[in-house]
C-alpha atoms as a PDB file:
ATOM      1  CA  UNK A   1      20.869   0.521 -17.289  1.00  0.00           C
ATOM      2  CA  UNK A   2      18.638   3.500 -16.410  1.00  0.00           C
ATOM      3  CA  UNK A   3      19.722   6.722 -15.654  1.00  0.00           C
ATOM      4  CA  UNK A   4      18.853   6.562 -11.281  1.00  0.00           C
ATOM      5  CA  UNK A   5      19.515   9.989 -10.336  1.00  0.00           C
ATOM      6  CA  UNK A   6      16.670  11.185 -12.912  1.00  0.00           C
ATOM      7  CA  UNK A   7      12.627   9.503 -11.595  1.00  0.00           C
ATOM      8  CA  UNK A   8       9.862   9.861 -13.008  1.00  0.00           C
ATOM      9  CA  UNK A   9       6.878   9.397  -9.964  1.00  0.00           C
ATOM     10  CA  UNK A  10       3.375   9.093 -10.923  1.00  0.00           C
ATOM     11  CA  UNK A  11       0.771   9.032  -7.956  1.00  0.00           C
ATOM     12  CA  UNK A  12       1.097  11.835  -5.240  1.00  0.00           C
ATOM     13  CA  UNK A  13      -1.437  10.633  -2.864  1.00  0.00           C
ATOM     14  CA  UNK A  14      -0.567  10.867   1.012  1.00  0.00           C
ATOM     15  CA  UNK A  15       2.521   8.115   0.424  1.00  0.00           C
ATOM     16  CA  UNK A  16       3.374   9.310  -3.179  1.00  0.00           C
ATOM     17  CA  UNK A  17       3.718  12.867  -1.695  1.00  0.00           C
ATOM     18  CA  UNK A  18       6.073  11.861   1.196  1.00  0.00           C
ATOM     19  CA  UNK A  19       8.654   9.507  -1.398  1.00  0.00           C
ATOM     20  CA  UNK A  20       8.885  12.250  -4.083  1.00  0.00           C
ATOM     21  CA  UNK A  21      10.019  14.759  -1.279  1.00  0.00           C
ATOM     22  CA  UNK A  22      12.771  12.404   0.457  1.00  0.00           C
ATOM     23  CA  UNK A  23      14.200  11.290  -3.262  1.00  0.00           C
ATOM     24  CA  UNK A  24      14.011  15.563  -4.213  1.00  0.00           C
ATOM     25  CA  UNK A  25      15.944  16.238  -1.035  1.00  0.00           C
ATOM     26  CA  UNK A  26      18.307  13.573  -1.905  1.00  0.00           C
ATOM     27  CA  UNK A  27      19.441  15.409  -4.466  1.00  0.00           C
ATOM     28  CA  UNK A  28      17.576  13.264  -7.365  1.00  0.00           C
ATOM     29  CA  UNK A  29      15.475  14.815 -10.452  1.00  0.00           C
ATOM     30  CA  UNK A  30      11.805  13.698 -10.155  1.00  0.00           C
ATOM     31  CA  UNK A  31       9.470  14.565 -13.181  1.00  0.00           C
ATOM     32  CA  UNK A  32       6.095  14.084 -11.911  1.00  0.00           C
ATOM     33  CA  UNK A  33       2.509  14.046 -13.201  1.00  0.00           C
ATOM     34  CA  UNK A  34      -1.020  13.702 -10.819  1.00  0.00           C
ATOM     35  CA  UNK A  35      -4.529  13.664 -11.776  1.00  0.00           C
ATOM     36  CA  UNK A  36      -5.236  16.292  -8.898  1.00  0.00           C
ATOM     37  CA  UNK A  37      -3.740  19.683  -9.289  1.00  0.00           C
ATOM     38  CA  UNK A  38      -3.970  19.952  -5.454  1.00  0.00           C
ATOM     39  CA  UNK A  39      -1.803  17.696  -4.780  1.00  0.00           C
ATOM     40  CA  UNK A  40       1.293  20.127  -5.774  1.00  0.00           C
ATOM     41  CA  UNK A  41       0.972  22.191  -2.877  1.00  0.00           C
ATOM     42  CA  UNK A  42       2.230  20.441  -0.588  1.00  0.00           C
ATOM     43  CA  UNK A  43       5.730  20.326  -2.281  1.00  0.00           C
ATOM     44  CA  UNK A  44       6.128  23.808  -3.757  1.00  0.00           C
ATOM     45  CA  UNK A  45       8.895  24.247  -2.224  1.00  0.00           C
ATOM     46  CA  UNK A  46      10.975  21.619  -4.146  1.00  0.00           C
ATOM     47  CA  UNK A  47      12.113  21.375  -7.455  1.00  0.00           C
ATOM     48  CA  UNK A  48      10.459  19.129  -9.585  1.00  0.00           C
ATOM     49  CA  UNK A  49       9.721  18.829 -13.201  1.00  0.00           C
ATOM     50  CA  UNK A  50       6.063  18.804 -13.178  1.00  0.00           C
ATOM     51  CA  UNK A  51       4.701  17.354 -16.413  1.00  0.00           C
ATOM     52  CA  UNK A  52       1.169  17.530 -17.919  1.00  0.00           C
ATOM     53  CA  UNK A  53       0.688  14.148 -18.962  1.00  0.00           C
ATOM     54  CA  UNK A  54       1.884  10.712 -17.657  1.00  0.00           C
ATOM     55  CA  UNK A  55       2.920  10.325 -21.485  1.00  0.00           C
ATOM     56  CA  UNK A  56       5.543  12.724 -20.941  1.00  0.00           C
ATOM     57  CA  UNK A  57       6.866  10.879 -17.704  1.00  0.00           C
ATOM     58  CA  UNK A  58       7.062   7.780 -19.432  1.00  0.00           C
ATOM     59  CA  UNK A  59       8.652   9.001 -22.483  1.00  0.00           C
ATOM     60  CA  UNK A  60      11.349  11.318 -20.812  1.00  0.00           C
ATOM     61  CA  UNK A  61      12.390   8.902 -17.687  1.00  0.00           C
ATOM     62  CA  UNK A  62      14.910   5.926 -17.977  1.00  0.00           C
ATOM     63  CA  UNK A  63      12.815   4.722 -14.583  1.00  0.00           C
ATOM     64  CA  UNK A  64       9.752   5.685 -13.428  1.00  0.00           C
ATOM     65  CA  UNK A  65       8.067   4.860 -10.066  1.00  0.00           C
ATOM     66  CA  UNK A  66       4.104   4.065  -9.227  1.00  0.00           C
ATOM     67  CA  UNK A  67       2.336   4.881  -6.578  1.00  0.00           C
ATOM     68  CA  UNK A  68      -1.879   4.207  -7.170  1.00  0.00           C
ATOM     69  CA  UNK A  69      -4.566   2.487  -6.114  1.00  0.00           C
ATOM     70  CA  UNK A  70      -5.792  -0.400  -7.696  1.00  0.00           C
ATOM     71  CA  UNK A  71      -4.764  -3.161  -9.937  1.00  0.00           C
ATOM     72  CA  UNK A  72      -6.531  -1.295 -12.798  1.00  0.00           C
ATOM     73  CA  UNK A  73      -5.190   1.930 -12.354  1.00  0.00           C
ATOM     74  CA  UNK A  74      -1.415  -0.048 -12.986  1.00  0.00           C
ATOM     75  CA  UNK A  75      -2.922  -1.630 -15.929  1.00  0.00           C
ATOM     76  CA  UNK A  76      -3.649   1.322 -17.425  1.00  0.00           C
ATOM     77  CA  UNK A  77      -0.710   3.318 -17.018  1.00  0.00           C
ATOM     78  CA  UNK A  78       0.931   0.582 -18.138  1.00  0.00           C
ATOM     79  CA  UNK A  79      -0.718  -0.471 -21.231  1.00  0.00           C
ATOM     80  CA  UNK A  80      -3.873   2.572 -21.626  1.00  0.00           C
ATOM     81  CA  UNK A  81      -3.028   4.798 -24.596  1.00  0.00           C
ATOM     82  CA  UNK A  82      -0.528   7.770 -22.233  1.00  0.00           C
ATOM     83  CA  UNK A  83       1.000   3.814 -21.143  1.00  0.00           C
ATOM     84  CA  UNK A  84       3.953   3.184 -20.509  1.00  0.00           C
ATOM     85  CA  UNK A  85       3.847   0.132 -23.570  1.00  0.00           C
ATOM     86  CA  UNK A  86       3.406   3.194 -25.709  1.00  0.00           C
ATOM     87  CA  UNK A  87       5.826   5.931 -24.924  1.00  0.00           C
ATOM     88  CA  UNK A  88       8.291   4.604 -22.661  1.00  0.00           C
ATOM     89  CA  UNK A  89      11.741   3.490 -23.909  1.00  0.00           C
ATOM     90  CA  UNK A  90      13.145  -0.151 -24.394  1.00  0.00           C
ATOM     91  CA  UNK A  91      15.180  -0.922 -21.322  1.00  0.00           C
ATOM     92  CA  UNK A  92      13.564   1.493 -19.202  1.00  0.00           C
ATOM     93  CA  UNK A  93      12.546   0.428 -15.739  1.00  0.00           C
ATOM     94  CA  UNK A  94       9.012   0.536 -13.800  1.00  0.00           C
ATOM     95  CA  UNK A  95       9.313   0.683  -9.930  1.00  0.00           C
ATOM     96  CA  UNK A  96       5.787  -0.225  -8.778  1.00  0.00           C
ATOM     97  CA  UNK A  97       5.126   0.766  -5.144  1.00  0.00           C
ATOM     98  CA  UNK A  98       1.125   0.162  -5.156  1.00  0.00           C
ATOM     99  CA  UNK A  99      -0.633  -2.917  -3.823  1.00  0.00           C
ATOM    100  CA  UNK A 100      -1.753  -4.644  -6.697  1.00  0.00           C
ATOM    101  CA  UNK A 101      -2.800  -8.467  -7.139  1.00  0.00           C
ATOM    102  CA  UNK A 102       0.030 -10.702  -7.463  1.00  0.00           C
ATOM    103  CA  UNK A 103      -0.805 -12.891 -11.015  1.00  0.00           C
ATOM    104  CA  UNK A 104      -1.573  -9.440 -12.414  1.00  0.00           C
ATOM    105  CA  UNK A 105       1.898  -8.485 -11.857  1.00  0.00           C
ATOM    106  CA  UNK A 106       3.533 -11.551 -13.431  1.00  0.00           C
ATOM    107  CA  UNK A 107       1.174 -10.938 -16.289  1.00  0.00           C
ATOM    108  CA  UNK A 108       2.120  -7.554 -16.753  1.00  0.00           C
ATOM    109  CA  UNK A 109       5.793  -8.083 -16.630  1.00  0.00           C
ATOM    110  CA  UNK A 110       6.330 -10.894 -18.528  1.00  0.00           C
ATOM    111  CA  UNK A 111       3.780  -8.709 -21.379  1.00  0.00           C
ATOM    112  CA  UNK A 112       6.163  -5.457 -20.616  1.00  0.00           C
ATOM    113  CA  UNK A 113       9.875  -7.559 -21.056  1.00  0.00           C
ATOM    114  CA  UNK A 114       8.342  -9.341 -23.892  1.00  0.00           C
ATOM    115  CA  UNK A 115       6.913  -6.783 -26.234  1.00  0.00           C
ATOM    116  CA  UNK A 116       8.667  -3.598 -25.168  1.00  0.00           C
ATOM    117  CA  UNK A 117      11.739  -4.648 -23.671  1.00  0.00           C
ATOM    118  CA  UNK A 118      11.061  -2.620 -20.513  1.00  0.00           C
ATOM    119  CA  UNK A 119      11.586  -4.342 -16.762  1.00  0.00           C
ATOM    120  CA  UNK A 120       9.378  -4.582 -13.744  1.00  0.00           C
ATOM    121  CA  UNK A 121       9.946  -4.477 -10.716  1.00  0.00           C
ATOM    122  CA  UNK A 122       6.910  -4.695  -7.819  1.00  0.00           C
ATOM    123  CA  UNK A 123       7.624  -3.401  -4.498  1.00  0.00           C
ATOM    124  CA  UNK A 124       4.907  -2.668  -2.763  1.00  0.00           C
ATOM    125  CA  UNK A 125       5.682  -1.292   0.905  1.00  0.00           C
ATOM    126  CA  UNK A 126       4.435  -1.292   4.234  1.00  0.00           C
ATOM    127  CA  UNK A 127       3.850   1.462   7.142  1.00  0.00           C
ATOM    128  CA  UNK A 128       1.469   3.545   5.692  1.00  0.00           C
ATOM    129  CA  UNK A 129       1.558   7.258   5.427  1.00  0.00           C
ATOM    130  CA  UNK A 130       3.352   7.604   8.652  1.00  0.00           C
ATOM    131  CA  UNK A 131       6.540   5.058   7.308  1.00  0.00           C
ATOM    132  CA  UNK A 132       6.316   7.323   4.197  1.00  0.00           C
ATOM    133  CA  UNK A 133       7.173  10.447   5.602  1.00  0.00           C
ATOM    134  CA  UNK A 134       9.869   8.990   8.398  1.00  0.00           C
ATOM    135  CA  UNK A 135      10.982   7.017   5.225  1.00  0.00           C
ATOM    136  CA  UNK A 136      11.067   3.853   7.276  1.00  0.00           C
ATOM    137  CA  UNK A 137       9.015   1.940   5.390  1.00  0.00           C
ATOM    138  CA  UNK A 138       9.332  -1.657   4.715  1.00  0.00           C
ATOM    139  CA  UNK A 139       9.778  -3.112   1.014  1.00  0.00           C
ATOM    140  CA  UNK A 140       9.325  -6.130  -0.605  1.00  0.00           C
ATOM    141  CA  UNK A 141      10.516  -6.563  -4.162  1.00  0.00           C
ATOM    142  CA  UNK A 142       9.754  -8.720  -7.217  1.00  0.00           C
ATOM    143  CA  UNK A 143      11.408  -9.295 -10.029  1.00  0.00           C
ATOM    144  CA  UNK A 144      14.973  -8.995 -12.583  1.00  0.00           C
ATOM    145  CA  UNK A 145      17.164  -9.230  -9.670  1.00  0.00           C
ATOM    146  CA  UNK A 146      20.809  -6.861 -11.229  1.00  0.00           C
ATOM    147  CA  UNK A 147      17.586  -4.144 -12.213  1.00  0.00           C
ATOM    148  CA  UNK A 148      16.682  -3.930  -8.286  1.00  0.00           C
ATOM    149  CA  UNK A 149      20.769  -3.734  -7.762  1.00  0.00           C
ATOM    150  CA  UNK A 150      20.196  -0.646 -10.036  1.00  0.00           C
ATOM    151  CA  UNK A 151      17.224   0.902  -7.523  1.00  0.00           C
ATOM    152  CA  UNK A 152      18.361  -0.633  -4.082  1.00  0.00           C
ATOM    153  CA  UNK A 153      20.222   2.859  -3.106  1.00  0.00           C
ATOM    154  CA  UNK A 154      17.369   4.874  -4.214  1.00  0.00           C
ATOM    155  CA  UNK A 155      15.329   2.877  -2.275  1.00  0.00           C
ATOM    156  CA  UNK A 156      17.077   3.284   0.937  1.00  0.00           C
ATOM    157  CA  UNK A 157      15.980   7.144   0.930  1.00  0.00           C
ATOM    158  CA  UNK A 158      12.900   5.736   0.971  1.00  0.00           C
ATOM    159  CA  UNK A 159      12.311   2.381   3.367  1.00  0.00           C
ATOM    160  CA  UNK A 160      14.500   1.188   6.294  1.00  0.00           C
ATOM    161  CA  UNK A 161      13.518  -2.585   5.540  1.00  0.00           C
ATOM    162  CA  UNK A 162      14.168  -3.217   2.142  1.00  0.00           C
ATOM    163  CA  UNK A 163      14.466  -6.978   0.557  1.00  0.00           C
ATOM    164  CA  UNK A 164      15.007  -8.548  -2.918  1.00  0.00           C
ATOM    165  CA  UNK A 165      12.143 -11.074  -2.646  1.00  0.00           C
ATOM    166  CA  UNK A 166      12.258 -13.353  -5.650  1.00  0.00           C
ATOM    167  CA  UNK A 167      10.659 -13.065  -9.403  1.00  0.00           C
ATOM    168  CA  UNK A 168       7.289 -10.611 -10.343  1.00  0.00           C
ATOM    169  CA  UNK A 169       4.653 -11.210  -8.222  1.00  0.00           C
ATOM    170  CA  UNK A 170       6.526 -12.221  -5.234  1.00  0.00           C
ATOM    171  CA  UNK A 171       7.144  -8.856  -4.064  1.00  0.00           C
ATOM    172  CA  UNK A 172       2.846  -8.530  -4.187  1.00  0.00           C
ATOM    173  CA  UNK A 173       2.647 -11.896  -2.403  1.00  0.00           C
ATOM    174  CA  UNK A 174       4.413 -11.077   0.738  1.00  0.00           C
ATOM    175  CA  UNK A 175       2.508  -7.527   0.965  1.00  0.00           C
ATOM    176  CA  UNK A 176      -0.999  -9.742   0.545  1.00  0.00           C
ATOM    177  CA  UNK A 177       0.588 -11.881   3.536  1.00  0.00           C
ATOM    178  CA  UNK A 178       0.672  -8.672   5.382  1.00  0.00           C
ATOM    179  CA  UNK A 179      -2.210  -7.590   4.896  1.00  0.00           C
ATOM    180  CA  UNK A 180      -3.863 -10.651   6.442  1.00  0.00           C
ATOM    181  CA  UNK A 181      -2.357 -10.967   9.194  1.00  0.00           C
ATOM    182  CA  UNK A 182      -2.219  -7.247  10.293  1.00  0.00           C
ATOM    183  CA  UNK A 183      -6.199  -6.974   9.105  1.00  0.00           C
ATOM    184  CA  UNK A 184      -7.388 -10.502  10.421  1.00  0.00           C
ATOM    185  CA  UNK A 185      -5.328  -9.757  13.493  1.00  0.00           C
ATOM    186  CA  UNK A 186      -7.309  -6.590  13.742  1.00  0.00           C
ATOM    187  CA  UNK A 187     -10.637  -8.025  13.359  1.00  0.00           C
ATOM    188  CA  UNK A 188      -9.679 -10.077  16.709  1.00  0.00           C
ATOM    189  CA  UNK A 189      -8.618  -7.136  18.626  1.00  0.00           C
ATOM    190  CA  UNK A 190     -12.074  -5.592  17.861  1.00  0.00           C
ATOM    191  CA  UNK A 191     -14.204  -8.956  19.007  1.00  0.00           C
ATOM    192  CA  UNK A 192     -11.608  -9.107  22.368  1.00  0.00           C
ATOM    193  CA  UNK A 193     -12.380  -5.297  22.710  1.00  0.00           C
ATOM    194  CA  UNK A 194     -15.882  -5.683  22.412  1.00  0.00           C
ATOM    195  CA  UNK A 195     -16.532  -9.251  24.754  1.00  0.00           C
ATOM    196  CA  UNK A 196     -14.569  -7.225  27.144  1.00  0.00           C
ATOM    197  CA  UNK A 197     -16.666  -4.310  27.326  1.00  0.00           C
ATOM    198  CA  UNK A 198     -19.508  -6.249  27.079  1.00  0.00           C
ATOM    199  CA  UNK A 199     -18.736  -8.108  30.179  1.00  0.00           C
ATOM    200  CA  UNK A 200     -17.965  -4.681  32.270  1.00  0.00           C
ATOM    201  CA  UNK A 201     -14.185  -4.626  31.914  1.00  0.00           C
ATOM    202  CA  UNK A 202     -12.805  -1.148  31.407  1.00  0.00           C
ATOM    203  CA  UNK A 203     -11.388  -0.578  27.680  1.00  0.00           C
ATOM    204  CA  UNK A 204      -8.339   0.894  28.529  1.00  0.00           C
ATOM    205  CA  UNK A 205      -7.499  -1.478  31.498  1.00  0.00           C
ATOM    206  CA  UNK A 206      -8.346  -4.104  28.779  1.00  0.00           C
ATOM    207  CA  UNK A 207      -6.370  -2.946  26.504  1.00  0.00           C
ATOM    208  CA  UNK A 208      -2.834  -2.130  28.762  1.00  0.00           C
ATOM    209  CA  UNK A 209      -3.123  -5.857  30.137  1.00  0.00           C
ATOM    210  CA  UNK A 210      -3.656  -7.160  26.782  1.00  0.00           C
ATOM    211  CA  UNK A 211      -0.499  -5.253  25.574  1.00  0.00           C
ATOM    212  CA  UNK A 212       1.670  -6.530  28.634  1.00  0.00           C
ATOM    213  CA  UNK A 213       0.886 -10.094  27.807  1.00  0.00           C
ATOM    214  CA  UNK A 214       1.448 -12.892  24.729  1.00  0.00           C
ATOM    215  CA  UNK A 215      -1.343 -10.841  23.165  1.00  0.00           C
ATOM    216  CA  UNK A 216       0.604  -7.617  22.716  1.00  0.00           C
ATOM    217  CA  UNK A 217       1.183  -7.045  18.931  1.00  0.00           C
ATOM    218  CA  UNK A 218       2.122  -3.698  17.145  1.00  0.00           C
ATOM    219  CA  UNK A 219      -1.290  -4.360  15.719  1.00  0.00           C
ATOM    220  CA  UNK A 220      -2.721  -3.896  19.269  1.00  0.00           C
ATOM    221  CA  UNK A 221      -0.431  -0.663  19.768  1.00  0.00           C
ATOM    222  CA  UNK A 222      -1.774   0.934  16.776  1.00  0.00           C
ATOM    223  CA  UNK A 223      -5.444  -0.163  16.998  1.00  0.00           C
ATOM    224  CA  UNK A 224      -6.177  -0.789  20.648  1.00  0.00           C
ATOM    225  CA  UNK A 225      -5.621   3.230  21.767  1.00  0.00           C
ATOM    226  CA  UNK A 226      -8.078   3.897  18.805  1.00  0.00           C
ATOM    227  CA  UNK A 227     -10.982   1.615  20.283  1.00  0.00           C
ATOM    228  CA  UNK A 228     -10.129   2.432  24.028  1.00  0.00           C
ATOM    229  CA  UNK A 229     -10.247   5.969  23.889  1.00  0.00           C
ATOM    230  CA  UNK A 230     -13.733   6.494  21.348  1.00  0.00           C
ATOM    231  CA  UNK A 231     -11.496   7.419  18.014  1.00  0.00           C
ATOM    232  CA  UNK A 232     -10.915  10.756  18.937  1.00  0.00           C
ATOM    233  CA  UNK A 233      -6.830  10.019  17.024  1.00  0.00           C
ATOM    234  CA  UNK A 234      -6.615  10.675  13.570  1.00  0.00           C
ATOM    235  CA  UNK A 235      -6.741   8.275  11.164  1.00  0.00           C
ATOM    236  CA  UNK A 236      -3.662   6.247  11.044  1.00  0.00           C
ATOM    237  CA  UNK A 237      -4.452   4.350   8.008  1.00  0.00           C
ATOM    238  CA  UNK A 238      -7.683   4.384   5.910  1.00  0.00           C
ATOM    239  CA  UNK A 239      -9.990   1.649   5.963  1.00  0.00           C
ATOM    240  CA  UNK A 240     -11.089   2.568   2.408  1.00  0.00           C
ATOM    241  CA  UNK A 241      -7.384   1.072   1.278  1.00  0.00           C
ATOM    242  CA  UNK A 242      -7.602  -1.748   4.014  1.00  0.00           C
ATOM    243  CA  UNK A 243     -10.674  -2.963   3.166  1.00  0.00           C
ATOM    244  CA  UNK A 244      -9.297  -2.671  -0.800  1.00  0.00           C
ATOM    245  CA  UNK A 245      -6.321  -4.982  -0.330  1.00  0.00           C
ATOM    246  CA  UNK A 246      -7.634  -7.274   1.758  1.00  0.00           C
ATOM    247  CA  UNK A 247     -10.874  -7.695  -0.714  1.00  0.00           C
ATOM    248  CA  UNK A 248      -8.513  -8.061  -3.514  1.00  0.00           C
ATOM    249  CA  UNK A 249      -6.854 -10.730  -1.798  1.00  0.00           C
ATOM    250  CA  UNK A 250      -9.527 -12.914  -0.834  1.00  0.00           C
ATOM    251  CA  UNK A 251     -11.068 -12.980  -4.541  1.00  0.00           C
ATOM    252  CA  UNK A 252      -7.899 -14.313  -5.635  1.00  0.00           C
ATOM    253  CA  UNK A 253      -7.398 -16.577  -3.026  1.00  0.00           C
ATOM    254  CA  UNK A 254     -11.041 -18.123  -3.770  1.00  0.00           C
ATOM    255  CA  UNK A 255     -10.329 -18.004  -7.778  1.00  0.00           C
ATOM    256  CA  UNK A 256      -7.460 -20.018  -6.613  1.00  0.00           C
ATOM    257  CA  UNK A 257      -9.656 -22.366  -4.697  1.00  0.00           C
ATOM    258  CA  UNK A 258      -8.013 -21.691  -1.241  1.00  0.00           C
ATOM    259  CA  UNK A 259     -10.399 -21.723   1.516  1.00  0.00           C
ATOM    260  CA  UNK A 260      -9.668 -18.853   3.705  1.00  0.00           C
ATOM    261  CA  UNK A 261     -12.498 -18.009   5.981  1.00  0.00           C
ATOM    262  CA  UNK A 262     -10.843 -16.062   8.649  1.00  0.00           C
ATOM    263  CA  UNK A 263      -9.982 -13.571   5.456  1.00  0.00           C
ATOM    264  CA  UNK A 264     -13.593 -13.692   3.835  1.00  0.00           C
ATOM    265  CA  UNK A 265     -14.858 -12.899   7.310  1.00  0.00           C
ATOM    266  CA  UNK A 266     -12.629  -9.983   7.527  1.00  0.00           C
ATOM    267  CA  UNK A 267     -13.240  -9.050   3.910  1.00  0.00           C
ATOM    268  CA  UNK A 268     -16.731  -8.556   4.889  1.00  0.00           C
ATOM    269  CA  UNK A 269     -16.018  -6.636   8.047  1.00  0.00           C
ATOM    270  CA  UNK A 270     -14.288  -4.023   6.514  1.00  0.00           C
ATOM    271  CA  UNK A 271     -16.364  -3.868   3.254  1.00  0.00           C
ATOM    272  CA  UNK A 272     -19.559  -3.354   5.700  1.00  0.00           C
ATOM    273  CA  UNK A 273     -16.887  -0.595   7.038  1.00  0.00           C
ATOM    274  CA  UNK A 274     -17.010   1.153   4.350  1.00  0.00           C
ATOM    275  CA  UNK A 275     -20.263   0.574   3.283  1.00  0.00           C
ATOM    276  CA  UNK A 276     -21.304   3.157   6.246  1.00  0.00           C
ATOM    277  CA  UNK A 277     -19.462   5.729   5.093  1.00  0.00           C
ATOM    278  CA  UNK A 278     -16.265   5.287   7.086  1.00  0.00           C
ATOM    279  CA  UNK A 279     -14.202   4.692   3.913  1.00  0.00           C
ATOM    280  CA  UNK A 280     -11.891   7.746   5.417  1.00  0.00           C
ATOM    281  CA  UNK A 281     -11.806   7.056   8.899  1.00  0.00           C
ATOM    282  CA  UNK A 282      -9.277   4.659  10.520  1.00  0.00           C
ATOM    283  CA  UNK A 283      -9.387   0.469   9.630  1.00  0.00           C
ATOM    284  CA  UNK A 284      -9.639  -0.003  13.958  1.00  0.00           C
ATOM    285  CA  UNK A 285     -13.243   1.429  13.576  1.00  0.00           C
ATOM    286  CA  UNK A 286     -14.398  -1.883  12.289  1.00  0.00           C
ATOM    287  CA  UNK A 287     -14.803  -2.151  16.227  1.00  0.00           C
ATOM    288  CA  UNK A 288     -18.382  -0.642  15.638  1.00  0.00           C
ATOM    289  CA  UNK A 289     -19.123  -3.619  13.045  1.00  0.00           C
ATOM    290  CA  UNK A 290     -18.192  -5.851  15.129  1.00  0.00           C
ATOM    291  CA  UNK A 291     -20.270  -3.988  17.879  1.00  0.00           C
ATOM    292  CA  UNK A 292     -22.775  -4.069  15.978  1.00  0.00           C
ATOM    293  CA  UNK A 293     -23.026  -7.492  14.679  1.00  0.00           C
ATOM    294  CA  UNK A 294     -23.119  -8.546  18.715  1.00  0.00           C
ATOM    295  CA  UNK A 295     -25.946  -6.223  19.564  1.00  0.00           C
ATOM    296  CA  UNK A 296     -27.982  -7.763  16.467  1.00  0.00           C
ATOM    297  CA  UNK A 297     -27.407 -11.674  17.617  1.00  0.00           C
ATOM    298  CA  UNK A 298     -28.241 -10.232  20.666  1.00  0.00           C
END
């Protein structure tokens, strides 16, 4: 059993940043490391163990939590020489919050339990930023079930919707699930918006009749202000990570065979997003390539 009051955290992006500081204030120990300096200033003012390698995190933590970008940036921490596979010990306990591609994740657990006796779990989480730092985010988790028995309480500091979701990978497939349905959902909102203004109709009168009707979604609460008022909000959630998962997603689903063309469609949206340099902004602004593609059919 690892020792839960003592977490090691590696990735201290925007999400990272706002977990670490809700488990600190809970009274836990977190050893962390980041490949940005910068991103220490922000929490100063607690008291962490801040390491200088993600070696050290592995080696001195019973369970460590992830928080990073990409399906390669897990593989190497897991397995890359400062790994995980090489410094953590047997019966220690990974706690993978990132949004990684499913088989990868039953690959890489059944490679960690096998050859280095140390457990899994993927929980990737939903609610962005924003659910990070009200800690009401929602989490899906995959994997040994009496080693997420272990985590569930620290995980309630962290999520308000938390669920044991089956064995490694499943956890990854109900976040990809998400994804699609929030980002193809979005993709809609942005063709309604734009046939709407196209035919005269004020945005914002579109958008609060929309929202009183069988069309009204949280999707359309969070993106519809966005597109109505010009994007003069902040971001609420970057397209750069959007456009990540939901690519990610559709090249498995096609390695699979599946023939998902409302997600390829979208896949390309928000790649083309990107593409012009609004990798930072917020996903709704894949309302201009959608404006766009009308005015060049046009």
């Amino acid at each position: 059993m690892a020792d839960t009051k003592r977490v090691g955290f590696i990735g201290l992006g925007n999400m990272g940043s706002a977990m670490v500081r809700h488990l600190a204030l809970a009274g836990y120990t977190v050893a962390t490391w980041s490949r940005s300096a910068h991103r220490y200033t922000e929490l100063e003012d607690l008291p962490l163990t801040r390491l200088d390698t993600c070696s050290e995190v592995f080696s001195s933590c019973n369970l460590i939590c992830l928080n990073v970008t990409t399906t390669n940036d897990v593989e190497h921490l897991l397995f890359g020489p400062e790994g995980a596979a090489n410094h953590a010990k047997p019966g220690s306990l990974i706690v993978d919050f990132s949004t990684i591609d499913a088989s990868a994740v039953a690959q890489f657990s059944a490679r960690l339990k096998k050859e280095h006796q140390i457990d899994f779990i993927d929980c990737p989480v939903s609610g962005g930023a924003t659910g990070a730092r009200a800690a009401t985010l929602s989490m899906m988790a995959g994997g040994p079930r009496h080693r997420f028995d272990e985590v569930e309480p620290m995980l309630k500091h962290l999520g308000k919707t938390i669920r044991y979701v089956g064995t490694s990978g499943a956890g990854q497939a109900i976040k990809a699930a998400n994804q699609m349905v929030m980002c193809i959902c979005l993709n809609g909102i942005a063709e309604a918006m734009n046939y709407a203004k196209a035919q005269g109709a004020d945005l914002q009168a579109t958008l609060e009749l929309l929202q009183a009707g069988l069309a009204g979604s949280k999707v359309l609460d969070w993106a519809g202000p966005h597109m109505a008022e010009g994007f003069t909000r902040p971001a609420s959630i970057e397209a750069r990570l959007h456009a990540k998962d939901v690519q990610m997603v559709a090249d498995a689903a096609r390695a699979q065979g599946l023939h998902l063309p409302l997600l390829e469609q979208t896949a390309q949206n928000l790649s083309e997003l990107v593409r012009t340099g609004m990798g930072n902004e917020d996903t709704s602004r894949v309302f201009e390539v959608v404006a766009a593609h009308l005015r060049s059919s046009g």
